[in-house]
PDB file of N, CA and C in Angstrom:
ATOM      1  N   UNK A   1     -37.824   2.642  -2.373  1.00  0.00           N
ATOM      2  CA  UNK A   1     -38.020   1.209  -2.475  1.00  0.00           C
ATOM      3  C   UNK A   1     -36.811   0.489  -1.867  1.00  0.00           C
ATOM      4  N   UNK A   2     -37.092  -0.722  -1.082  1.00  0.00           N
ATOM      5  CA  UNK A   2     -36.233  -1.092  -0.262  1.00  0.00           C
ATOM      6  C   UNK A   2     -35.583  -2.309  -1.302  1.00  0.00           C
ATOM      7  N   UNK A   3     -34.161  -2.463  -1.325  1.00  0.00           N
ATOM      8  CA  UNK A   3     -33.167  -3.425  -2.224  1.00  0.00           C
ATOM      9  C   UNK A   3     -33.620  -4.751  -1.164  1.00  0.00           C
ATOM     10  N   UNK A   4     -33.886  -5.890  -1.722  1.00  0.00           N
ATOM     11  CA  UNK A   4     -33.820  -6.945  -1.306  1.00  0.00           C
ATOM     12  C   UNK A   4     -32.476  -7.777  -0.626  1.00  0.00           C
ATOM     13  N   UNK A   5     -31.646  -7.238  -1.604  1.00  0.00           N
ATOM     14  CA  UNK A   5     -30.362  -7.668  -1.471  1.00  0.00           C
ATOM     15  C   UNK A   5     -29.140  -6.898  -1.082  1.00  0.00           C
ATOM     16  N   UNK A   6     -29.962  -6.111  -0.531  1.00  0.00           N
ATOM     17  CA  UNK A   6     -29.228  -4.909   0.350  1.00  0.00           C
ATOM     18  C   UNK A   6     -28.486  -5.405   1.452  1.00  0.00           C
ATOM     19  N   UNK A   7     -27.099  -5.391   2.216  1.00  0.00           N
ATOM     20  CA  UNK A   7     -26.936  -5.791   3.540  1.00  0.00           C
ATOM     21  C   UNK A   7     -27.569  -4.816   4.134  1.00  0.00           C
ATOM     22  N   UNK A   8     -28.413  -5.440   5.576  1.00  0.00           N
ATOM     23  CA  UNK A   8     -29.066  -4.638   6.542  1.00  0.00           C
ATOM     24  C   UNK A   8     -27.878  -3.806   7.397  1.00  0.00           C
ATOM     25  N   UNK A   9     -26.951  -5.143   7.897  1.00  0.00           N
ATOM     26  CA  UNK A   9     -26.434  -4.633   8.483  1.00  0.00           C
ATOM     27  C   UNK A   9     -24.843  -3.953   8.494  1.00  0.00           C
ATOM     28  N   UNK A  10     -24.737  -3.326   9.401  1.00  0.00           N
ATOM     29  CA  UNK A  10     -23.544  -2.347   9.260  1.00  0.00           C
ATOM     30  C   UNK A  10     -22.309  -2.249   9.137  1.00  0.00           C
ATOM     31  N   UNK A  11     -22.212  -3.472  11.245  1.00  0.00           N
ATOM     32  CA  UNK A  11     -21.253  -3.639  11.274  1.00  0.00           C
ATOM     33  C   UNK A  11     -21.160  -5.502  11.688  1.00  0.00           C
ATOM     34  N   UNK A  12     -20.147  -6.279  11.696  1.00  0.00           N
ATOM     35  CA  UNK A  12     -20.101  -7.722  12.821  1.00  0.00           C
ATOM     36  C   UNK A  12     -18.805  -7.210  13.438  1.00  0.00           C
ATOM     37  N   UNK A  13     -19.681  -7.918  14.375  1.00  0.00           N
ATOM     38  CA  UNK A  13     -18.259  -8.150  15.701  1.00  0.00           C
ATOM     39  C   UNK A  13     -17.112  -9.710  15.282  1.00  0.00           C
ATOM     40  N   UNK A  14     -15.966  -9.653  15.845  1.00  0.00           N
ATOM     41  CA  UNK A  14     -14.930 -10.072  15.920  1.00  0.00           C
ATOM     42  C   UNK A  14     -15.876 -12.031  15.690  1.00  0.00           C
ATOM     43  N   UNK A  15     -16.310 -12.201  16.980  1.00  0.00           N
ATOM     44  CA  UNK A  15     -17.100 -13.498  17.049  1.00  0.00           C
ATOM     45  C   UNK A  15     -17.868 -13.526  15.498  1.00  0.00           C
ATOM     46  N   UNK A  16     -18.823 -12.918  15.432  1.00  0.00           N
ATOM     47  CA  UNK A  16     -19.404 -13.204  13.988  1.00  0.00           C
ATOM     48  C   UNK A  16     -18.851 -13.591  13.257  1.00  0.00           C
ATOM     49  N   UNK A  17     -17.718 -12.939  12.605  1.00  0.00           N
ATOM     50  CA  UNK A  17     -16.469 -12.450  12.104  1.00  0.00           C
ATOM     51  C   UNK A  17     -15.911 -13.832  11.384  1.00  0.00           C
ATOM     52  N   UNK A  18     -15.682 -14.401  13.089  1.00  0.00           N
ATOM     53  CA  UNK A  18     -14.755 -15.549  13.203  1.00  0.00           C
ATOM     54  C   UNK A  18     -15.433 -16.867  12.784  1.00  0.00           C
ATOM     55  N   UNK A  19     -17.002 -16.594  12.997  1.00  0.00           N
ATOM     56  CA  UNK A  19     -17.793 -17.730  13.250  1.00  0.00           C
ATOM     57  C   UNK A  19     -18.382 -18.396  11.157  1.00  0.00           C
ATOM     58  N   UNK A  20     -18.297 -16.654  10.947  1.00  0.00           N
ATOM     59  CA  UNK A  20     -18.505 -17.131   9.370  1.00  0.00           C
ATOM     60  C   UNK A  20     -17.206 -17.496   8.601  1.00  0.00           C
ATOM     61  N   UNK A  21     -16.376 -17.675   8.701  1.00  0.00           N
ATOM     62  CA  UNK A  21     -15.006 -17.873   8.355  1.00  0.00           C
ATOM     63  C   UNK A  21     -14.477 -19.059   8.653  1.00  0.00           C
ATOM     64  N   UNK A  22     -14.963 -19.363   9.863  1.00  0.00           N
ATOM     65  CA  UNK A  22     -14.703 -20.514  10.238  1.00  0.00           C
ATOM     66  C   UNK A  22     -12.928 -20.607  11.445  1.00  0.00           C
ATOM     67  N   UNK A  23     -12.483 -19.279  11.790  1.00  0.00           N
ATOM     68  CA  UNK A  23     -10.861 -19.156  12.517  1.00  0.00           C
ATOM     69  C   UNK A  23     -11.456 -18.936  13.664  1.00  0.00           C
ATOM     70  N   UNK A  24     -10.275 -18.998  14.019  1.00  0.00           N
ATOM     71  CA  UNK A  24     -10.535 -17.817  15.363  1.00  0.00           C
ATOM     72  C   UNK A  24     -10.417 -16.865  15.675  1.00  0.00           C
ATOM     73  N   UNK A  25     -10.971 -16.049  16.544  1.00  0.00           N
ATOM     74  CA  UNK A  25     -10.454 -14.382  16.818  1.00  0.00           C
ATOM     75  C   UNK A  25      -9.305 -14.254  16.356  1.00  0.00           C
ATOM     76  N   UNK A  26      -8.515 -14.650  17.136  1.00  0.00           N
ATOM     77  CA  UNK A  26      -6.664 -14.287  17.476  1.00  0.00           C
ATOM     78  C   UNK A  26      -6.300 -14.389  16.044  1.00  0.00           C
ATOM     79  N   UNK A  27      -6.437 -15.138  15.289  1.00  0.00           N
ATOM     80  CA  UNK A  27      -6.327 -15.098  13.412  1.00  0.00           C
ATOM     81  C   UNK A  27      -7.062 -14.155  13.096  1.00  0.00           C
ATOM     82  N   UNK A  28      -8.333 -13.612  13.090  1.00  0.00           N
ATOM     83  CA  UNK A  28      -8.238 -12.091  12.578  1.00  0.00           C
ATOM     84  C   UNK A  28      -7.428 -11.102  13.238  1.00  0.00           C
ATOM     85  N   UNK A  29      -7.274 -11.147  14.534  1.00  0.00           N
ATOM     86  CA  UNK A  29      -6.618 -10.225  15.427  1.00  0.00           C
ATOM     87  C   UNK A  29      -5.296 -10.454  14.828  1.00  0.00           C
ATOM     88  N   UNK A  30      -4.527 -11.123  14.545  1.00  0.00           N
ATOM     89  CA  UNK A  30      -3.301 -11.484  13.666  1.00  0.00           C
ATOM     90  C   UNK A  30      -3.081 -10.859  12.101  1.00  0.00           C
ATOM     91  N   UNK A  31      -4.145 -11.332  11.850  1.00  0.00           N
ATOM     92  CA  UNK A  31      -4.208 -10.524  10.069  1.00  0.00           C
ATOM     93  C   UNK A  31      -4.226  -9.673  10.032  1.00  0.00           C
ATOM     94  N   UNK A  32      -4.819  -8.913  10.873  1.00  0.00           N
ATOM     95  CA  UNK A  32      -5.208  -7.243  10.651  1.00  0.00           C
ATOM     96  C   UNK A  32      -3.522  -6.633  10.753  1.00  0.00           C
ATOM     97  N   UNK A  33      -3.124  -7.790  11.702  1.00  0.00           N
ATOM     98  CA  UNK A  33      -1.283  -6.765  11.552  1.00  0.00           C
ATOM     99  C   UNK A  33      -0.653  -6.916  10.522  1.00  0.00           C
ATOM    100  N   UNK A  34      -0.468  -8.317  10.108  1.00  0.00           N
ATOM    101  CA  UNK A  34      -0.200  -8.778   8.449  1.00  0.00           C
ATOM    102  C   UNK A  34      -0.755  -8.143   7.657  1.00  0.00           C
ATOM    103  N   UNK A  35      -2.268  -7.622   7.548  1.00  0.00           N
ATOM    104  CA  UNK A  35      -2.665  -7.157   6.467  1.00  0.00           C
ATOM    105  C   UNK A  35      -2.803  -5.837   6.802  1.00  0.00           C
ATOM    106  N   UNK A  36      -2.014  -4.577   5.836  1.00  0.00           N
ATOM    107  CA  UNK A  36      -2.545  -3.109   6.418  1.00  0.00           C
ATOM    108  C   UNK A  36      -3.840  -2.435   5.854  1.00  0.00           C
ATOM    109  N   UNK A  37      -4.199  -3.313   5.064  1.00  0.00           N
ATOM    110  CA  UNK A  37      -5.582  -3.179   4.045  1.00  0.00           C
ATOM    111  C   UNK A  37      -6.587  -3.206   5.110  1.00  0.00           C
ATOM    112  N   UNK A  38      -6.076  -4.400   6.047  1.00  0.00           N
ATOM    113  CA  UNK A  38      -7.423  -4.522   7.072  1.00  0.00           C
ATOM    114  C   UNK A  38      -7.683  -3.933   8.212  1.00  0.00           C
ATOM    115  N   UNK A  39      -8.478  -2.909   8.178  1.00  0.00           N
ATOM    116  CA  UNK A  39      -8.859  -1.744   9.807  1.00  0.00           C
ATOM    117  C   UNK A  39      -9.999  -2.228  10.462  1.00  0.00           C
ATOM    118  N   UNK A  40     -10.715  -2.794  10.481  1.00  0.00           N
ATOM    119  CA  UNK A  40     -11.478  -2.671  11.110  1.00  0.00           C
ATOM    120  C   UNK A  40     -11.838  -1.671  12.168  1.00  0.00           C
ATOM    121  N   UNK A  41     -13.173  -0.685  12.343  1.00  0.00           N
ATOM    122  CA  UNK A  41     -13.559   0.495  13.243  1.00  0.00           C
ATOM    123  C   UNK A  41     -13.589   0.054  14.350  1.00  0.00           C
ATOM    124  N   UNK A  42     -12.643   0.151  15.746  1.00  0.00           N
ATOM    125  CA  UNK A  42     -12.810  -0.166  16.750  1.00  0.00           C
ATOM    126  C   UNK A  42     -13.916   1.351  17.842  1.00  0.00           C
ATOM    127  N   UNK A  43     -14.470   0.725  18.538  1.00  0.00           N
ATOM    128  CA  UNK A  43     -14.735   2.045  19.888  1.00  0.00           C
ATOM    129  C   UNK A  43     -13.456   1.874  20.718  1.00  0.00           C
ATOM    130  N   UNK A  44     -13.531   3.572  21.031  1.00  0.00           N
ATOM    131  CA  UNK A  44     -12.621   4.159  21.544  1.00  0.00           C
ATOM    132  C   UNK A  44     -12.569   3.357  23.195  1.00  0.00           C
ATOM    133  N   UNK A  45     -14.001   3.479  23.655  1.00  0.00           N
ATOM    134  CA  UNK A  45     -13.863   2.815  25.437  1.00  0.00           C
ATOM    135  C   UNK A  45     -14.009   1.485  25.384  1.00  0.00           C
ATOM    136  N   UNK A  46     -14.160   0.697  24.494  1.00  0.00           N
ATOM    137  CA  UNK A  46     -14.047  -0.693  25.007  1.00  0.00           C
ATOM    138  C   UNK A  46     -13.531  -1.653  23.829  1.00  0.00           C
ATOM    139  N   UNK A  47     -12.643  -0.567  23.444  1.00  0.00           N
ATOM    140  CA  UNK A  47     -11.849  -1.409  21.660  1.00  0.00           C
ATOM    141  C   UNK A  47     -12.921  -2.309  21.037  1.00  0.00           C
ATOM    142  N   UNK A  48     -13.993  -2.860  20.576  1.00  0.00           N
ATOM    143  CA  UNK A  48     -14.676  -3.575  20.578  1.00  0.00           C
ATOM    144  C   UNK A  48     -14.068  -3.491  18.737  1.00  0.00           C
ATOM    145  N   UNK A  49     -13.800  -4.726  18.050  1.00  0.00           N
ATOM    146  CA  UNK A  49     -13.731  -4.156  16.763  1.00  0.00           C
ATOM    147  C   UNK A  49     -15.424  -4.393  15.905  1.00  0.00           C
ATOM    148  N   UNK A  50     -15.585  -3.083  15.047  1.00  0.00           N
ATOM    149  CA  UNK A  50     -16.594  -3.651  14.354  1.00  0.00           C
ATOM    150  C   UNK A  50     -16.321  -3.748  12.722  1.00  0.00           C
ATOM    151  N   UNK A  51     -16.922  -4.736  11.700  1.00  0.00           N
ATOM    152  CA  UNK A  51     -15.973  -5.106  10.721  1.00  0.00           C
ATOM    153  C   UNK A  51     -17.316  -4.740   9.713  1.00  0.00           C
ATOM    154  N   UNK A  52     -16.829  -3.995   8.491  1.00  0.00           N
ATOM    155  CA  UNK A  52     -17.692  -3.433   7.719  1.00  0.00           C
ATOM    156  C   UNK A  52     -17.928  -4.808   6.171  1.00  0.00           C
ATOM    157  N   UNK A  53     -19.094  -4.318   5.767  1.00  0.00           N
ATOM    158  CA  UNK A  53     -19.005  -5.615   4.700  1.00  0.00           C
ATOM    159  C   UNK A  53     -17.574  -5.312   3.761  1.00  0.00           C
ATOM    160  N   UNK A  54     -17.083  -4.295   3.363  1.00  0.00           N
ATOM    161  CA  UNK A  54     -16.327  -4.552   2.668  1.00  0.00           C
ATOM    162  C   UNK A  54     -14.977  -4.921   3.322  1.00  0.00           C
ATOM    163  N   UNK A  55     -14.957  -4.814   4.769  1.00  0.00           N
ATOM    164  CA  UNK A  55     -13.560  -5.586   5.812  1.00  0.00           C
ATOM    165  C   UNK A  55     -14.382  -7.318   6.031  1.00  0.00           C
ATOM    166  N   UNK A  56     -15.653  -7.269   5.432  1.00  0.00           N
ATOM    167  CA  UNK A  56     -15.691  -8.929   5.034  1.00  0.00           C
ATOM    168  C   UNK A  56     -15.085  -9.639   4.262  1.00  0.00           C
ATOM    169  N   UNK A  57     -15.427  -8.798   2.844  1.00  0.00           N
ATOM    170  CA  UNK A  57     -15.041  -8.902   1.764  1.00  0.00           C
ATOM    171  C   UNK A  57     -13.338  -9.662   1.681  1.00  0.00           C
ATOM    172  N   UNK A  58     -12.556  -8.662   2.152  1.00  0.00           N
ATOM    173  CA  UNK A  58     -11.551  -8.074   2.223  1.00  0.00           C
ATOM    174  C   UNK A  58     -11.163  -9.660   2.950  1.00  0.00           C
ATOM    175  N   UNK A  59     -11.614  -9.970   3.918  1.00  0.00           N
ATOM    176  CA  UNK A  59     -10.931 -11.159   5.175  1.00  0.00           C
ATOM    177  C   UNK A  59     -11.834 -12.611   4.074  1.00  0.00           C
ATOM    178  N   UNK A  60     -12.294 -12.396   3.111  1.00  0.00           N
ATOM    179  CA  UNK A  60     -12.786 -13.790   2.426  1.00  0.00           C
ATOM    180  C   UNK A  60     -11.866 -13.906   1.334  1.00  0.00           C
ATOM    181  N   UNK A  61     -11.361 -12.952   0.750  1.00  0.00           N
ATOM    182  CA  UNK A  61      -9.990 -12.898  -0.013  1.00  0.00           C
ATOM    183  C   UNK A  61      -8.484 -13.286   0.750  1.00  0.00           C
ATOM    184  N   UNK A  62      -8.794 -12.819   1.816  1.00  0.00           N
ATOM    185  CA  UNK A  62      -6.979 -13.137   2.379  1.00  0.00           C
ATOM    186  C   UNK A  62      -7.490 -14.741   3.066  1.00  0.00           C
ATOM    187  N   UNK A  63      -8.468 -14.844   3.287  1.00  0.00           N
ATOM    188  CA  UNK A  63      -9.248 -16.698   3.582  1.00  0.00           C
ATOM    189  C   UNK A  63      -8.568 -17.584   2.746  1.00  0.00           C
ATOM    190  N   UNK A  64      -9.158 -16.936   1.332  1.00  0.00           N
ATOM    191  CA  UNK A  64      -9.008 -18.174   0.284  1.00  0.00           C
ATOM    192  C   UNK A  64      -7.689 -18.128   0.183  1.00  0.00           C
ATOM    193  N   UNK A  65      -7.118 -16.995  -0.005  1.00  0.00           N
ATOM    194  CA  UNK A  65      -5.384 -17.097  -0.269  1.00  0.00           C
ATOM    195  C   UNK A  65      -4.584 -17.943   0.463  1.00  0.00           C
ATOM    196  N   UNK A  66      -4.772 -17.679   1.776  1.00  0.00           N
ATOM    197  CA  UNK A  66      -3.837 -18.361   3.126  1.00  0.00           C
ATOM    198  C   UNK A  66      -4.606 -20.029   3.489  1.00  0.00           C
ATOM    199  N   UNK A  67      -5.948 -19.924   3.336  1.00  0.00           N
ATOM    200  CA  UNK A  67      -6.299 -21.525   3.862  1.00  0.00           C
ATOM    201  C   UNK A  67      -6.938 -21.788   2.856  1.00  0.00           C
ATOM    202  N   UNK A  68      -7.310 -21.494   1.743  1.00  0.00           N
ATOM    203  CA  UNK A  68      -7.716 -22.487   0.822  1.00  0.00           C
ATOM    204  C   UNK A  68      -6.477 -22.709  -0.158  1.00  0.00           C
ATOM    205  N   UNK A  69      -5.932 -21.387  -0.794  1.00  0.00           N
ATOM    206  CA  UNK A  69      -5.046 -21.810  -1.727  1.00  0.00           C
ATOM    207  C   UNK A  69      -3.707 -22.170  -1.192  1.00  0.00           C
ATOM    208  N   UNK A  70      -3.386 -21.742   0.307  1.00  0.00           N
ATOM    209  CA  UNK A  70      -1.974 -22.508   1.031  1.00  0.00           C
ATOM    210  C   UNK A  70      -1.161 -21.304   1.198  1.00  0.00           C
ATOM    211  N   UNK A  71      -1.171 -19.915   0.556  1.00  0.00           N
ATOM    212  CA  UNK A  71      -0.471 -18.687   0.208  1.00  0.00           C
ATOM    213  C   UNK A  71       0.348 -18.707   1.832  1.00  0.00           C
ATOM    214  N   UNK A  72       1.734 -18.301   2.093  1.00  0.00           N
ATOM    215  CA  UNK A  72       2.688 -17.918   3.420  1.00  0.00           C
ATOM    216  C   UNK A  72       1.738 -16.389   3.194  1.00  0.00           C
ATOM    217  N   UNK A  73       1.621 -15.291   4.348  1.00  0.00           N
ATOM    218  CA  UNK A  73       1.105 -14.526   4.479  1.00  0.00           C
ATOM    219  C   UNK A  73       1.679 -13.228   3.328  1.00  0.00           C
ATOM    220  N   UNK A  74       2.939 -13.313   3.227  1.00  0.00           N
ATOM    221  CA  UNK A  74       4.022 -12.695   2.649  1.00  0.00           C
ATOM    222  C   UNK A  74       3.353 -12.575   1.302  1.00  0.00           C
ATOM    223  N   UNK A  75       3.100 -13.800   0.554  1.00  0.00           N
ATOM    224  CA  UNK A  75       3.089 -14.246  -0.506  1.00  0.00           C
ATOM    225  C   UNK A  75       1.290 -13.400  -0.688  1.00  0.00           C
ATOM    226  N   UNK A  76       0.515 -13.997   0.051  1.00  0.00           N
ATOM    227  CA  UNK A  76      -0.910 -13.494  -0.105  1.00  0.00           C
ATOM    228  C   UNK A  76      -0.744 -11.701   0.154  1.00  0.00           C
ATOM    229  N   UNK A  77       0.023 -11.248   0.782  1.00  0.00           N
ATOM    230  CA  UNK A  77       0.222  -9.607   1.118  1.00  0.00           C
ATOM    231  C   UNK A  77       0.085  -9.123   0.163  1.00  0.00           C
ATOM    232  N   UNK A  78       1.828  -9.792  -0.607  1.00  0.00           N
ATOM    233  CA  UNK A  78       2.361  -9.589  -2.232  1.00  0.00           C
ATOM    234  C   UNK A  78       0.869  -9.646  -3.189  1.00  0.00           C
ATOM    235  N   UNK A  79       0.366 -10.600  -2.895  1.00  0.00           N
ATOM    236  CA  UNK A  79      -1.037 -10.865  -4.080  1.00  0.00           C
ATOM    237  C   UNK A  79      -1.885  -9.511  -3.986  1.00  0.00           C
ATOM    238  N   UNK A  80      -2.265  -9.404  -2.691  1.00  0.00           N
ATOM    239  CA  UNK A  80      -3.055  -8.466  -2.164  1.00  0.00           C
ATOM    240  C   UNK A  80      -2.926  -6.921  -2.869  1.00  0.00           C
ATOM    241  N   UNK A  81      -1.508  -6.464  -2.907  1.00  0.00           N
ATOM    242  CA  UNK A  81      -0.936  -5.675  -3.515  1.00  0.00           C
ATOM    243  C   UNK A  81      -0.800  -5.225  -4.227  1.00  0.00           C
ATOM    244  N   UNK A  82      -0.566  -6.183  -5.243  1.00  0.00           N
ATOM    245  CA  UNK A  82       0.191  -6.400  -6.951  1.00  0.00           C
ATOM    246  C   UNK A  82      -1.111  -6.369  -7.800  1.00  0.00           C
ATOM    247  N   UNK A  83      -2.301  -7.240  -7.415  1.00  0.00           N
ATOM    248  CA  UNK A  83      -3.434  -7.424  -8.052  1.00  0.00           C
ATOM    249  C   UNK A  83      -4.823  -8.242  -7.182  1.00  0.00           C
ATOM    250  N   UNK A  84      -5.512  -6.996  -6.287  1.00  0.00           N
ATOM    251  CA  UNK A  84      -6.284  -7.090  -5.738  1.00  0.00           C
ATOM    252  C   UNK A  84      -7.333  -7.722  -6.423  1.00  0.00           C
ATOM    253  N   UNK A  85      -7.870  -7.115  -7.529  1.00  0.00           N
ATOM    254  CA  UNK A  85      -9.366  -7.250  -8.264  1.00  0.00           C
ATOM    255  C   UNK A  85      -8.616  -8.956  -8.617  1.00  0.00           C
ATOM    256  N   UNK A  86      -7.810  -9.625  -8.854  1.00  0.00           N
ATOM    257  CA  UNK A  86      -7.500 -10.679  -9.159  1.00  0.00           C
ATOM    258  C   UNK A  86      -7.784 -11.787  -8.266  1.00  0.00           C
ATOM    259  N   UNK A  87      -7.245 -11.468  -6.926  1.00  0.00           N
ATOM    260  CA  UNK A  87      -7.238 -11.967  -5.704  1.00  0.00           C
ATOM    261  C   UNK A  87      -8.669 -12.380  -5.070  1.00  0.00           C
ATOM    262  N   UNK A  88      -9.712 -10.884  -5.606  1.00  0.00           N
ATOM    263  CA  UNK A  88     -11.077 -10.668  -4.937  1.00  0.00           C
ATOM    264  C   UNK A  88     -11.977 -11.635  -5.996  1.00  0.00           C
ATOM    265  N   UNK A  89     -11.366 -11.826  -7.236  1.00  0.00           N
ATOM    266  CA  UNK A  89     -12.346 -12.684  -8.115  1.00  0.00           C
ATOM    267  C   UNK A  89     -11.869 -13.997  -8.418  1.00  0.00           C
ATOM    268  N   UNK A  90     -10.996 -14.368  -7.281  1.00  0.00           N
ATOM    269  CA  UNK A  90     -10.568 -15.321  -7.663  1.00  0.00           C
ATOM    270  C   UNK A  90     -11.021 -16.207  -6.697  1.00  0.00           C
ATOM    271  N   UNK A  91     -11.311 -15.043  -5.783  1.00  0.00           N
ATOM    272  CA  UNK A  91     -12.177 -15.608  -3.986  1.00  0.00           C
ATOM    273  C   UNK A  91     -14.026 -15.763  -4.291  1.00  0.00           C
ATOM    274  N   UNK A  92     -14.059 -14.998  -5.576  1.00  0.00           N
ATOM    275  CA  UNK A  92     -15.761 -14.817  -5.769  1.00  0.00           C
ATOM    276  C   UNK A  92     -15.860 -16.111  -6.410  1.00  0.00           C
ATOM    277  N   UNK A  93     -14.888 -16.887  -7.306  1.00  0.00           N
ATOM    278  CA  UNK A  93     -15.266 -17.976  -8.116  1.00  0.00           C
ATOM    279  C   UNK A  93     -15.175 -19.102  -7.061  1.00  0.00           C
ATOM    280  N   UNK A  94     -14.393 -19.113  -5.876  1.00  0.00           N
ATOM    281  CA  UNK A  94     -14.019 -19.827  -5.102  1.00  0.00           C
ATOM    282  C   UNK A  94     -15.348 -20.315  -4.349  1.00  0.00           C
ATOM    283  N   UNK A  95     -16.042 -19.080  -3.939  1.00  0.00           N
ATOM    284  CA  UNK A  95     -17.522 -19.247  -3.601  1.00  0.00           C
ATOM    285  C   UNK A  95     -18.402 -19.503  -4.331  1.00  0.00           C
ATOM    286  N   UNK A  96     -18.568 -19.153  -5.499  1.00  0.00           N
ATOM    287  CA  UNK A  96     -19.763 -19.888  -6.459  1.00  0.00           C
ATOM    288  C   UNK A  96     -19.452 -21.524  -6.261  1.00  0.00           C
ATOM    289  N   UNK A  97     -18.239 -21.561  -6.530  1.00  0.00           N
ATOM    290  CA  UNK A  97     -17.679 -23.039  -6.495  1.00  0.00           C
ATOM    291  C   UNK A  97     -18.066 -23.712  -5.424  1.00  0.00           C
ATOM    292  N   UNK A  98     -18.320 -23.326  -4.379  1.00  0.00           N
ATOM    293  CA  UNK A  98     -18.443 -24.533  -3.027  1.00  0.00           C
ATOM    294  C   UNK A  98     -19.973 -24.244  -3.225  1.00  0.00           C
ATOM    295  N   UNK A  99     -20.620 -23.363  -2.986  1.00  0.00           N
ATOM    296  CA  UNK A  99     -21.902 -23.046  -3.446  1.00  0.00           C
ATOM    297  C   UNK A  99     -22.901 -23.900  -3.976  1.00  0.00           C
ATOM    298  N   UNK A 100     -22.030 -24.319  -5.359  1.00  0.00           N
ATOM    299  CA  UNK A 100     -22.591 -25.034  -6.668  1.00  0.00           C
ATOM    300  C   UNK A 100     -22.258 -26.671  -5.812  1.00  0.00           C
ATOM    301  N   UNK A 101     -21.216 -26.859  -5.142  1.00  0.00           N
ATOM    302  CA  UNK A 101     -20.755 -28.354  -5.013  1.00  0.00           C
ATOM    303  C   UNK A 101     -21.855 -28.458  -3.560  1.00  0.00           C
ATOM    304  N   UNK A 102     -22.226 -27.648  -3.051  1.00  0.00           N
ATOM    305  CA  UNK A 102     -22.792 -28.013  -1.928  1.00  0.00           C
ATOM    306  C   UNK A 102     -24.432 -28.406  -2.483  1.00  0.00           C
ATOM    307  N   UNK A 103     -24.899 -27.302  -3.843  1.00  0.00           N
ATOM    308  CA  UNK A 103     -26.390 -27.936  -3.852  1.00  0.00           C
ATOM    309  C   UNK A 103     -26.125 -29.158  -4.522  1.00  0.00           C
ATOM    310  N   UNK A 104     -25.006 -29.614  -5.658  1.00  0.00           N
ATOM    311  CA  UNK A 104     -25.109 -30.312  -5.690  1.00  0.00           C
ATOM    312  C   UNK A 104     -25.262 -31.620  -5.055  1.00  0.00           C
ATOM    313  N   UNK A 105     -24.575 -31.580  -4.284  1.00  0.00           N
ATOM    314  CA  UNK A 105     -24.750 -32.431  -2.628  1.00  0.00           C
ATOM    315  C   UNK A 105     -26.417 -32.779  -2.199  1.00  0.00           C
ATOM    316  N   UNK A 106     -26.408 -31.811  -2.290  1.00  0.00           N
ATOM    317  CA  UNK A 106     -28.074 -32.025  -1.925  1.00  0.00           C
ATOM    318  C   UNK A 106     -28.814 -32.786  -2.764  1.00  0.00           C
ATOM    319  N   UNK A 107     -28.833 -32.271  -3.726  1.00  0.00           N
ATOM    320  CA  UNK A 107     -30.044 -32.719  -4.930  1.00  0.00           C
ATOM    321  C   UNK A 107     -29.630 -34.633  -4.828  1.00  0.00           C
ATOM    322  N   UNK A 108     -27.838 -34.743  -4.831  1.00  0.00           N
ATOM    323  CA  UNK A 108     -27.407 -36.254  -4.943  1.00  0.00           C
ATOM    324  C   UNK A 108     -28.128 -36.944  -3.984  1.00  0.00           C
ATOM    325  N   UNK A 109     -28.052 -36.566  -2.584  1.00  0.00           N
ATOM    326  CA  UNK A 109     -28.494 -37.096  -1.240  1.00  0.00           C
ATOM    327  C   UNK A 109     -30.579 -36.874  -1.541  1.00  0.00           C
ATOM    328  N   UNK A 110     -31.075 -36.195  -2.387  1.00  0.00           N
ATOM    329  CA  UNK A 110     -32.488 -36.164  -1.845  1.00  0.00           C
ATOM    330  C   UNK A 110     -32.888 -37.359  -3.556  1.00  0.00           C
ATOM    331  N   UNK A 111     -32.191 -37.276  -4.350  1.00  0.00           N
ATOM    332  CA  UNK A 111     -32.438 -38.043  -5.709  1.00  0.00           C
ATOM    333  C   UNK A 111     -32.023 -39.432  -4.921  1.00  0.00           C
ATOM    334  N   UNK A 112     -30.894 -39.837  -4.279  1.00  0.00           N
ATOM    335  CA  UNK A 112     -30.513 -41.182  -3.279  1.00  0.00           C
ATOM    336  C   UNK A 112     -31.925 -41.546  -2.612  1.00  0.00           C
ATOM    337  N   UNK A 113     -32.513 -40.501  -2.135  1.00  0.00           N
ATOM    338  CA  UNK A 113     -33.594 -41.212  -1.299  1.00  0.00           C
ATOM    339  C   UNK A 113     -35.255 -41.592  -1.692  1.00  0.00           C
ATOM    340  N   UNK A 114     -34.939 -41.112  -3.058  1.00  0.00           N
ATOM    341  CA  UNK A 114     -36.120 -41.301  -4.180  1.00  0.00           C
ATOM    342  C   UNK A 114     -35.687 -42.654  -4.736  1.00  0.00           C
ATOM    343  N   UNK A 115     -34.533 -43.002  -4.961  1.00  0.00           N
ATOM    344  CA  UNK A 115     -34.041 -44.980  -5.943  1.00  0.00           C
ATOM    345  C   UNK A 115     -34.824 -46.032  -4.455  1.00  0.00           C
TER     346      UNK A 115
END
């Protein structure tokens, strides 16, 4: 039986990467040196990096640290380090949170056009 909520897929490329995150390449291409947590599987003939869900995971935690919560890289490394599962649920509440403020958004803007 097939999981609904299964990821299909395997791997994203660098662009994907960048595009759900909202940076640019050269900022993941940057982190990955800052961060040694982060490998991403490159091919051997055309370096191409490909980034696994849990090197998603992984780049939505060092996200919230460095551009949402303000963390110097040093400081988010240190976090990274000291208390990962802290870091990773602190990035999961971060997302329920915009999540929740965004439907709310909605429902305000479609209840606005019902007065």
């Amino acid at each position: 039986m097939l999981k609904k909520d299964k990821e299909l897929k395997l791997y994203y490329s660098i662009k994907e990467v960048a595009q759900q995150l909202g940076v640019n390449e050269s900022t993941l291409r940057y982190w990955e040196k800052e961060f040694p947590q982060l490998k991403p599987k490159t091919q051997a003939l055309n370096k191409v990096r490909q980034y696994t869900a849990e090197d998603m995971e992984l780049l939505k935690t060092i996200y919230n640290l460095v551009k949402v919560r303000g963390f110097k890289l040093a400081a988010a490394r240190k976090m990274l380090n000291e208390n990962r599962r802290g870091a990773d649920r602190s990035s999961e509440v971060l997302e329920t949170l915009i999540s929740v403020r965004s439907q709310l958004q909605e429902l305000k803007r479609q209840l606005g056009g019902m007065v």
